[in-house]
C-alpha atoms as a PDB file:
ATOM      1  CA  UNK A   1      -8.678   9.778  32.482  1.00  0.00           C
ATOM      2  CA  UNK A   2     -10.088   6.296  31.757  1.00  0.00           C
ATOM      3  CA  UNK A   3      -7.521   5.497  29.730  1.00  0.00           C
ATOM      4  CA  UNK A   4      -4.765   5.749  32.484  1.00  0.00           C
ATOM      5  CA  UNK A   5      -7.750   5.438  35.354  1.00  0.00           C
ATOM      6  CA  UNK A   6      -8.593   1.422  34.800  1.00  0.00           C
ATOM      7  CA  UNK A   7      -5.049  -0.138  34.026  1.00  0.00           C
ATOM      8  CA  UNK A   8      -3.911   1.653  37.307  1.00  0.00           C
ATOM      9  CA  UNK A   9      -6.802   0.469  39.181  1.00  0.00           C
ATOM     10  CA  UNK A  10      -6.182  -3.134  38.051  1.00  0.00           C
ATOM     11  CA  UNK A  11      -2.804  -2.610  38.626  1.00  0.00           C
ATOM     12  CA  UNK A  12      -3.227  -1.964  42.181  1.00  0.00           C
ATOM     13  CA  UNK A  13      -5.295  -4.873  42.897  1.00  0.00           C
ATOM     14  CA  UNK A  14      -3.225  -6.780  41.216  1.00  0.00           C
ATOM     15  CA  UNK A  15      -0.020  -5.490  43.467  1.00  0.00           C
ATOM     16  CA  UNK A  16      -2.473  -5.527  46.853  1.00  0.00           C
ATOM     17  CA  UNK A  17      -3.436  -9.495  45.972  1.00  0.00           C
ATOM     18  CA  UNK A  18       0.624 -10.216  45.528  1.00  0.00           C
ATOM     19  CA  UNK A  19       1.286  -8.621  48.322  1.00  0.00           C
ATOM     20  CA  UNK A  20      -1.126 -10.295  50.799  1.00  0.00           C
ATOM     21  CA  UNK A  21      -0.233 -13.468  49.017  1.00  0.00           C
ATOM     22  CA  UNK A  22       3.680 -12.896  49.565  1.00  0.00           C
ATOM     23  CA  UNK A  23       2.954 -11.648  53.329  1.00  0.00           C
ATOM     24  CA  UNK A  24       1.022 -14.177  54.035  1.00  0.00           C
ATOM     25  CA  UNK A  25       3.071 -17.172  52.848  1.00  0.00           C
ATOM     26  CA  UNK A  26       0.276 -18.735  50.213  1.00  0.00           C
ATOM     27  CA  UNK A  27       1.916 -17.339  47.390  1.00  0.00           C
ATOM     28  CA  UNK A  28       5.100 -19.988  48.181  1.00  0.00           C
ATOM     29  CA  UNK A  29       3.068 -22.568  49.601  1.00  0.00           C
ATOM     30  CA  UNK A  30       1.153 -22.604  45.728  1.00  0.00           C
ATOM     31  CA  UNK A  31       4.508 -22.302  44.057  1.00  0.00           C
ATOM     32  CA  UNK A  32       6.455 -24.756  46.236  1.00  0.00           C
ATOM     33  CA  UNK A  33       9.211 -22.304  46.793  1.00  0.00           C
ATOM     34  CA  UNK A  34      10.567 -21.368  49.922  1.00  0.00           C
ATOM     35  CA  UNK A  35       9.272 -18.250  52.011  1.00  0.00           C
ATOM     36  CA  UNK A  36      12.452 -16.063  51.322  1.00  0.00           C
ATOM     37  CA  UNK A  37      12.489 -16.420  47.440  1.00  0.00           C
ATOM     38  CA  UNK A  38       8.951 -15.218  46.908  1.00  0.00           C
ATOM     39  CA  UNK A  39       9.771 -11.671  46.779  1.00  0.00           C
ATOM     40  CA  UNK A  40       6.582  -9.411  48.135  1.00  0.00           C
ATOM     41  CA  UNK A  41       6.259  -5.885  46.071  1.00  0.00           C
ATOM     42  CA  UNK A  42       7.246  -4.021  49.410  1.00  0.00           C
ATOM     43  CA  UNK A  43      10.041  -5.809  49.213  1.00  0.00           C
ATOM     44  CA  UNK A  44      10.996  -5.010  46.021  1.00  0.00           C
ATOM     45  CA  UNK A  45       9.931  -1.225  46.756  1.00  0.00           C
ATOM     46  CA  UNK A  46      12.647  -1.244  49.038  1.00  0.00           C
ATOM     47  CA  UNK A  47      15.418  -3.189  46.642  1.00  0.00           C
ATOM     48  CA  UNK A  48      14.506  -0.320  44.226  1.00  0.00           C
ATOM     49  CA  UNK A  49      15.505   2.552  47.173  1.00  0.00           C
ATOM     50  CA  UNK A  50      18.327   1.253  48.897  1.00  0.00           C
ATOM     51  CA  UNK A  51      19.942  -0.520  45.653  1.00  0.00           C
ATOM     52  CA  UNK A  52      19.145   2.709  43.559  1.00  0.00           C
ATOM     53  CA  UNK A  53      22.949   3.544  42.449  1.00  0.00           C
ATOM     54  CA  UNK A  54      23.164  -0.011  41.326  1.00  0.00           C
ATOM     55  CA  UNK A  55      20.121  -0.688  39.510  1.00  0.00           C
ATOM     56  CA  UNK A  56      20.705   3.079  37.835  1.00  0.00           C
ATOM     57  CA  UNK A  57      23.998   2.313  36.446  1.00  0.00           C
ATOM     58  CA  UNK A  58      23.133  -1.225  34.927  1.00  0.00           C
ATOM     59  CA  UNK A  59      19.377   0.230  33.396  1.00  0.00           C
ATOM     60  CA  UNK A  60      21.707   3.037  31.412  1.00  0.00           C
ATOM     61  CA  UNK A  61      24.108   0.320  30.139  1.00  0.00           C
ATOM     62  CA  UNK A  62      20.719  -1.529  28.997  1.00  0.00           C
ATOM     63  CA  UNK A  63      19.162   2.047  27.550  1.00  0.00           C
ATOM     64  CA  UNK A  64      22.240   2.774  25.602  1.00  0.00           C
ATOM     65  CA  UNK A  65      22.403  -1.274  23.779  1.00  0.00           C
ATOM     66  CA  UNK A  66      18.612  -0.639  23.326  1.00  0.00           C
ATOM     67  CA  UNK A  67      18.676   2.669  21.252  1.00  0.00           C
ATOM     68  CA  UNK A  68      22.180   1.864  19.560  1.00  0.00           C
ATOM     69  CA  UNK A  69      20.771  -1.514  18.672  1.00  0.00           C
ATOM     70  CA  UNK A  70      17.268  -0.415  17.591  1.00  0.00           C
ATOM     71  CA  UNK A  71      18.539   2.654  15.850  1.00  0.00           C
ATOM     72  CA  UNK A  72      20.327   0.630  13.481  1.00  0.00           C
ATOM     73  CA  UNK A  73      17.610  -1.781  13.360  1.00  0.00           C
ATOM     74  CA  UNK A  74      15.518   1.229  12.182  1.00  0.00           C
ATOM     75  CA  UNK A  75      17.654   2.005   9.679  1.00  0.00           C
ATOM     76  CA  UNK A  76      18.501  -1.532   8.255  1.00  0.00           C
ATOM     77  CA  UNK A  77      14.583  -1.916   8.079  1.00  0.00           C
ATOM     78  CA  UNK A  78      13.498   1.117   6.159  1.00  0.00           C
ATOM     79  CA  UNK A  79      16.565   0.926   3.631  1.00  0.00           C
ATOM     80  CA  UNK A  80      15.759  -3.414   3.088  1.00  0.00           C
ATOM     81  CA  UNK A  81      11.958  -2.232   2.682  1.00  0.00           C
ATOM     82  CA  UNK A  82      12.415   0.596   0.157  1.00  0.00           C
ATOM     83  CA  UNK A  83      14.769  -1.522  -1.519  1.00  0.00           C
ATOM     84  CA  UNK A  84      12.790  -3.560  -1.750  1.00  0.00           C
ATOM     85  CA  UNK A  85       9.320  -1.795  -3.090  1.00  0.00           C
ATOM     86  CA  UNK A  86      11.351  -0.317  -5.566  1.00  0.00           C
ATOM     87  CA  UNK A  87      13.000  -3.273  -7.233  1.00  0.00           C
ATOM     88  CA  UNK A  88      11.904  -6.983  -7.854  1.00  0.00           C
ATOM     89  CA  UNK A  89      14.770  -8.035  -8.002  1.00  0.00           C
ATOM     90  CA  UNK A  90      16.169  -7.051  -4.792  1.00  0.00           C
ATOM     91  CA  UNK A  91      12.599  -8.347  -3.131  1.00  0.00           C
ATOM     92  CA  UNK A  92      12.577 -11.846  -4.509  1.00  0.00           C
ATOM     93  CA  UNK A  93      16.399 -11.825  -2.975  1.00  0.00           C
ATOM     94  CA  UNK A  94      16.108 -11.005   0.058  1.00  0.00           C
ATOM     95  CA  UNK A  95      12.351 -11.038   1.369  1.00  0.00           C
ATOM     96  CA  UNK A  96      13.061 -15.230   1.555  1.00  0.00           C
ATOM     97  CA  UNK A  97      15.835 -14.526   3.299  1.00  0.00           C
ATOM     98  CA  UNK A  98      14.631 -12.022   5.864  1.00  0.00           C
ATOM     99  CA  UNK A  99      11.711 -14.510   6.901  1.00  0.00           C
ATOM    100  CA  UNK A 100      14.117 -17.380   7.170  1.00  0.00           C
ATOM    101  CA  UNK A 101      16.409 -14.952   9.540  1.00  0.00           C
ATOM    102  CA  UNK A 102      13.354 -15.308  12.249  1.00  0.00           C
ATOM    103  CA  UNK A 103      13.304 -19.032  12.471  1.00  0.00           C
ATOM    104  CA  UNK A 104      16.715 -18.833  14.174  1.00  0.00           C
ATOM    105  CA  UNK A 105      16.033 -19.288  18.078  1.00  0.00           C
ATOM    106  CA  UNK A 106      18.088 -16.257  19.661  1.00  0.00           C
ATOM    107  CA  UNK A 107      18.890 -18.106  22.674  1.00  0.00           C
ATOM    108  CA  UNK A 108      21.121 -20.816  20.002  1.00  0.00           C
ATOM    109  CA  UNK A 109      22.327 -17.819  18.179  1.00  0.00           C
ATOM    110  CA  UNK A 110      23.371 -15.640  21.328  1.00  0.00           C
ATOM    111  CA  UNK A 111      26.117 -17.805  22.196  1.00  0.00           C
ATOM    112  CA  UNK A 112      27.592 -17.796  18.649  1.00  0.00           C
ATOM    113  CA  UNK A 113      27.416 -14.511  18.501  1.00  0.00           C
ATOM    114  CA  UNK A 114      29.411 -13.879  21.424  1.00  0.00           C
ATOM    115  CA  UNK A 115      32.412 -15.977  20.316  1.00  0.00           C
ATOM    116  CA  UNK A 116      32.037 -14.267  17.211  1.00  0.00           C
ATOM    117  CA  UNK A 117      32.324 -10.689  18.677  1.00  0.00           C
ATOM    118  CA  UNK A 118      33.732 -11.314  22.139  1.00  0.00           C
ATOM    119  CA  UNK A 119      32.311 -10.008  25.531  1.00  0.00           C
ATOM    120  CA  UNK A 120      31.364  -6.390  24.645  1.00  0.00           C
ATOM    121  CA  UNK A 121      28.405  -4.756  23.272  1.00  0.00           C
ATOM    122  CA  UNK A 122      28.573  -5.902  19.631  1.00  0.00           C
ATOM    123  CA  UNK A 123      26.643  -9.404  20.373  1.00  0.00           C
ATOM    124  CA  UNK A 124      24.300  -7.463  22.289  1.00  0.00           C
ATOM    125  CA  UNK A 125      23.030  -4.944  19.596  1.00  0.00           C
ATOM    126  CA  UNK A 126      23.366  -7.790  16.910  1.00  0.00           C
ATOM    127  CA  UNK A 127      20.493  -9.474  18.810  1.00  0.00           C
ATOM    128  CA  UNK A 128      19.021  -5.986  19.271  1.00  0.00           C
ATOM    129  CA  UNK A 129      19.186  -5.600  15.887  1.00  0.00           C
ATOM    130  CA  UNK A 130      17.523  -9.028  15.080  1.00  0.00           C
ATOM    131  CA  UNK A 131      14.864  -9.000  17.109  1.00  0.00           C
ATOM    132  CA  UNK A 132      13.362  -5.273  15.773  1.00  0.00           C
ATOM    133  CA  UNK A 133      14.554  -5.755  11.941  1.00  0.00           C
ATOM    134  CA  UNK A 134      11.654  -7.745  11.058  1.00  0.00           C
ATOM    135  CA  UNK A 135       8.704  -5.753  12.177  1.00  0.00           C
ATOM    136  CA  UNK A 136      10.052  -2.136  11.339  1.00  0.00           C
ATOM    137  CA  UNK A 137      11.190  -4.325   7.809  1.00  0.00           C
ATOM    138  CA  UNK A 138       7.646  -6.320   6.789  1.00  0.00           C
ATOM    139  CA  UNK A 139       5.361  -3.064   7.848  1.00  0.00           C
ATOM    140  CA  UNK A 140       7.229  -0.583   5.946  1.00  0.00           C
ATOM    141  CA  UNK A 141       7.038  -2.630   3.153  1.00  0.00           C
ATOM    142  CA  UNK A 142       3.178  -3.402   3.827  1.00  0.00           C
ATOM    143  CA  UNK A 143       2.667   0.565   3.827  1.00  0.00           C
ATOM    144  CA  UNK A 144       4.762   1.676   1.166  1.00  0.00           C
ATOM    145  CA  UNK A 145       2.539  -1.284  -1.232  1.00  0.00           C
ATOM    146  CA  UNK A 146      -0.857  -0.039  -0.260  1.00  0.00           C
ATOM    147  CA  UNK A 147      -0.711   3.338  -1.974  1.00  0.00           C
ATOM    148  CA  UNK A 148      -4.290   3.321  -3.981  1.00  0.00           C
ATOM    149  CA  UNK A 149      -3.037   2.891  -7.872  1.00  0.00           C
ATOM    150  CA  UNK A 150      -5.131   5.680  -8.759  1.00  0.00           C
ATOM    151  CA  UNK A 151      -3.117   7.797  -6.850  1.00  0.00           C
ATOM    152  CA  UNK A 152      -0.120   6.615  -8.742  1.00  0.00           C
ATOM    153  CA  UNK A 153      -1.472   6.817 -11.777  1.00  0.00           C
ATOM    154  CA  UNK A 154      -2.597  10.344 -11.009  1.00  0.00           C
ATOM    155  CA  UNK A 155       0.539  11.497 -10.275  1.00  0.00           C
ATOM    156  CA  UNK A 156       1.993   9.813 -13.568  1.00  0.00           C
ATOM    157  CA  UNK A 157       0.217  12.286 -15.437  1.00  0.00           C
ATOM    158  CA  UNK A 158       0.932  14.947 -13.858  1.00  0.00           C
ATOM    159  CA  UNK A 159       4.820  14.051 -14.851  1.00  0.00           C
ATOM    160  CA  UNK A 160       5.906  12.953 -11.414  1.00  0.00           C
ATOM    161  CA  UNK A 161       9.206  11.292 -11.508  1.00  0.00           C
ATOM    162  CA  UNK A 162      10.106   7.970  -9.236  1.00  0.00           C
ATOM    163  CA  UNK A 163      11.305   9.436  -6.519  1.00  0.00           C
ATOM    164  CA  UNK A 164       8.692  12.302  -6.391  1.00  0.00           C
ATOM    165  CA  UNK A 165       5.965   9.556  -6.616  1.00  0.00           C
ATOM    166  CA  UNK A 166       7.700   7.952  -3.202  1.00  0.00           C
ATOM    167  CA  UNK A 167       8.548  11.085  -1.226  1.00  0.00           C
ATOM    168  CA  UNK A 168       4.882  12.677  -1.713  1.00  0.00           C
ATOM    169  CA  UNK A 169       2.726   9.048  -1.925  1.00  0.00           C
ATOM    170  CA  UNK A 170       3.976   6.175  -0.799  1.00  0.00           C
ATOM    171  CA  UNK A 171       6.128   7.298   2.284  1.00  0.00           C
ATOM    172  CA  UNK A 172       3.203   9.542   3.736  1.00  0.00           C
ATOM    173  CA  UNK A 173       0.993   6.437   3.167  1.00  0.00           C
ATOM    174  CA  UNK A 174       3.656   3.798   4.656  1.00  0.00           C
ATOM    175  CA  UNK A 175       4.288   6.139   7.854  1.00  0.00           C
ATOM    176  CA  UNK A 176       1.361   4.801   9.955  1.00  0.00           C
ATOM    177  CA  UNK A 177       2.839   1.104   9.160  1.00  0.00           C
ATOM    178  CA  UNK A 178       6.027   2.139  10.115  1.00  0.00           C
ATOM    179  CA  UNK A 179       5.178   3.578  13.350  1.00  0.00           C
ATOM    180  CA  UNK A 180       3.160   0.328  13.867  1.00  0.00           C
ATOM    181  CA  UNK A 181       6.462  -2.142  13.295  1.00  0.00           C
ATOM    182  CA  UNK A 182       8.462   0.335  15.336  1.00  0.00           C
ATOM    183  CA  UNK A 183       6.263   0.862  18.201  1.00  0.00           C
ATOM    184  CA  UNK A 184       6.296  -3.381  18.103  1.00  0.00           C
ATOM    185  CA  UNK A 185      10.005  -3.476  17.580  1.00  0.00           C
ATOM    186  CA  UNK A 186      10.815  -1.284  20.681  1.00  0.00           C
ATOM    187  CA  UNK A 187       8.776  -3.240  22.954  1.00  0.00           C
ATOM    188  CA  UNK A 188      11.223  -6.408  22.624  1.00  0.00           C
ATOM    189  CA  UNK A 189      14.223  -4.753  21.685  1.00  0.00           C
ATOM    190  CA  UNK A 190      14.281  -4.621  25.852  1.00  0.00           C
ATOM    191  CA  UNK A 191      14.347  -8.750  25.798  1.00  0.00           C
ATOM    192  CA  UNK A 192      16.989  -9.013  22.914  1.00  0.00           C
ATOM    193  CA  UNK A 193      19.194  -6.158  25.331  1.00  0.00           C
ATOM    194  CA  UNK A 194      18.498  -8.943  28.141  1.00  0.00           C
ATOM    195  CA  UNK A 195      19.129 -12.171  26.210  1.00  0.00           C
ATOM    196  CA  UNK A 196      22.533 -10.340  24.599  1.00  0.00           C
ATOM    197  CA  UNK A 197      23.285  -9.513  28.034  1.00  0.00           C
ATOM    198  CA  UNK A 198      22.593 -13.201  29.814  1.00  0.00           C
ATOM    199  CA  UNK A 199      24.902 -14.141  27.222  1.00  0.00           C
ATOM    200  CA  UNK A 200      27.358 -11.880  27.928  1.00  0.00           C
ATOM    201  CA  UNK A 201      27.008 -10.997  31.609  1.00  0.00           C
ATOM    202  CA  UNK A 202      28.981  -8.132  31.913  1.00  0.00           C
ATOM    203  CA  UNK A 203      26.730  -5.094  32.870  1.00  0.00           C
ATOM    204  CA  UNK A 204      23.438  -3.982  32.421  1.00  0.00           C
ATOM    205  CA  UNK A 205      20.085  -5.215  33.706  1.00  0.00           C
ATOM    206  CA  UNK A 206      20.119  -8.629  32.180  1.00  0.00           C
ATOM    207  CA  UNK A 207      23.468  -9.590  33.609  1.00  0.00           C
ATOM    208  CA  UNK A 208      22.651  -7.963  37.131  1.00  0.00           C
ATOM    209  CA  UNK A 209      19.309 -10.156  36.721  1.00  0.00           C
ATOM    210  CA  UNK A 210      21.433 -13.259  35.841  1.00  0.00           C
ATOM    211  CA  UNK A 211      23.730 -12.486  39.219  1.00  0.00           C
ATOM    212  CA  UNK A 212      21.143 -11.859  41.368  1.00  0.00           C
ATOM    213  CA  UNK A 213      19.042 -14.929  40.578  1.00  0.00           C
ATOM    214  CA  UNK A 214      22.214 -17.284  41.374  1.00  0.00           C
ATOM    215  CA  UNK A 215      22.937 -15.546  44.445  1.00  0.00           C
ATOM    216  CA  UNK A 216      18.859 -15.675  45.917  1.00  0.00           C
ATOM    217  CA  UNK A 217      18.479 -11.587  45.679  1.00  0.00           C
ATOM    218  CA  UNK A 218      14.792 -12.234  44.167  1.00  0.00           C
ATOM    219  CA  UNK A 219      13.414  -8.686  45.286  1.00  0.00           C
ATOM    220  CA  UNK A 220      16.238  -6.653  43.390  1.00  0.00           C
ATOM    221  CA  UNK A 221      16.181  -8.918  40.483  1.00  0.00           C
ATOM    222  CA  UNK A 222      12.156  -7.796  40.465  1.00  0.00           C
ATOM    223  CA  UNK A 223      13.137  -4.296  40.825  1.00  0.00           C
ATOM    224  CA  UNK A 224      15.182  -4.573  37.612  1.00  0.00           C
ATOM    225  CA  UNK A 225      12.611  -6.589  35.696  1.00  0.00           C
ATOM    226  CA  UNK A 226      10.273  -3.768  36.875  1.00  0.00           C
ATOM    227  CA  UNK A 227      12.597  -0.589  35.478  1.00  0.00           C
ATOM    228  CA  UNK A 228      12.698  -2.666  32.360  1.00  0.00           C
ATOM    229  CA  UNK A 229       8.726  -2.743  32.043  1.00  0.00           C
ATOM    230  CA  UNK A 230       8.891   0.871  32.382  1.00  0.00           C
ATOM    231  CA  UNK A 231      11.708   1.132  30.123  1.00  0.00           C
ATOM    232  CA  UNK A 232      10.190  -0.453  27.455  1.00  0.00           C
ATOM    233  CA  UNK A 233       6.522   1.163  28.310  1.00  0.00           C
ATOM    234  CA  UNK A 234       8.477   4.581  28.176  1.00  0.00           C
ATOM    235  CA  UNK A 235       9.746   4.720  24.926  1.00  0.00           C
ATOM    236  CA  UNK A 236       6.807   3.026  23.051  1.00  0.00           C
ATOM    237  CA  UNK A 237       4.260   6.097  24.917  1.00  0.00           C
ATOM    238  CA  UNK A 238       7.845   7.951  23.013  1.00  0.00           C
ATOM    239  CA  UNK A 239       7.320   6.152  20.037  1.00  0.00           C
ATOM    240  CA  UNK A 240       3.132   6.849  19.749  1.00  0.00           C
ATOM    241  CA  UNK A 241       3.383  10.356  20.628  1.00  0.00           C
ATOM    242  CA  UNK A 242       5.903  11.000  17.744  1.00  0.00           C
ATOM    243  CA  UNK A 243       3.251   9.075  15.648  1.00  0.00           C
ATOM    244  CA  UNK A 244       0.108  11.643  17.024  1.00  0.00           C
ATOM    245  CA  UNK A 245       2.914  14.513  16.037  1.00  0.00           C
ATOM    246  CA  UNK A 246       4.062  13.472  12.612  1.00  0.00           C
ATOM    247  CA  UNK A 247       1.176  11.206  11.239  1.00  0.00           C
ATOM    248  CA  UNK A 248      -1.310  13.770  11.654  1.00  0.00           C
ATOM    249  CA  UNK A 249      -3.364  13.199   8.992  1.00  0.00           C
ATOM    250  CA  UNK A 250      -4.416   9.303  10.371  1.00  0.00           C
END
């Protein structure tokens, strides 16, 4: 109960201050904003009710570019990091490479991307895809090179092939790394769905974010930054109870 007891506690005071500081006026006398921008939490209580249909169909547009994209960033990353533990060759290729892909500021590259693959999805889970590659890529790789050597060389003389020595060793031993870059990875593969989609404003979240900022309707562009916060705190508590299932030997 602690664990869920203080964050909600501190989470309430935090809401009660905002909202006595909204109410009140002080919140956009200290930001220098007018009254009717500074959205209160009530206010965006009752964006979340009466715009419900709206903000429902946008957050499963974002949920669906958010799995798609981070599936296949899941996928890219384990294949690059096993590749990559298992030859040299392959590692001194590509590990340069894969750190230099991270120095590229998404906001430059969403734009590209987008004239690239026009105004659908595809820029959007290429950012996606981005954004989560690198964690799920450099932890699996961490885990799968910290196998103890003694327990390699024990299982070299007990005739273990290659691939028995990485099914049986080194992917039980990289699991709790993996589950570390994923967990990571899924947390801001919610921002790359919301930069793809403020590059592409079409639907989804982001773009219903972008519209609603231009046109002054603060409280339901909160409400949408809020069901992304529990988007993205949803399928990480996903994401660590699938670790407390599988990993149970951590």
């Amino acid at each position: 109960m602690r664990r869920w007891l203080l964050p909600t506690l501190f989470l309430a005071i935090l809401i009660g201050a905002w909202q006595l500081a909204a109410s009140s006026g002080a919140l956009a006398d200290l930001l220098n904003l007018e009254s009717f921008v500074v959205a209160s939490p009530a206010e965006i209580a009752e964006s979340l009710w009466q715009s419900r249909s709206l903000l429902a169909e946008n957050a499963w547009v974002t949920l669906k570019e958010v799995l798609i994209g981070y599936g296949c960033a899941v996928l890219a990353g384990v294949s690059f990091a096993t590749a990559m533990h298992l030859s040299e060759t392959v590692r001194l290729t590509f590990q340069p490479l894969i750190i230099a892909s991270q120095t590229i500021p998404i906001v430059v590259l969403a734009p590209i991307l987008v004239i690239g693959f026009g105004f659908g999805i595809g820029p959007i889970l290429v950012i996606i895809g981005l954004i989560c590659f690198f964690p799920i890529t450099v932890n699996t790789l961490d885990g799968l090179s910290s196998v103890d050597p003694e327990t390699t060389k024990m299982m070299r003389t007990l005739d273990a092939s290659r691939g028995q020595i990485l099914r049986r060793v080194e992917i039980p031993t990289a699991l709790p790394y993996f589950f570390s870059g994923a967990k990571i990875a899924v947390a801001i593969a919610v921002i790359g769905a919301v930069l793809g989609e403020l590059a592409a404003p079409n639907s989804g979240l982001g773009a219903l974010i972008f519209r609603d900022m231009n046109q002054l309707e603060t409280a339901r562009a909160f409400a949408a930054v809020a069901i992304l916060s529990a988007m993205a705190i949803s399928l990480y508590a996903i994401l660590a109870l699938a670790e407390r299932r599988i990993v149970t030997w951590r």
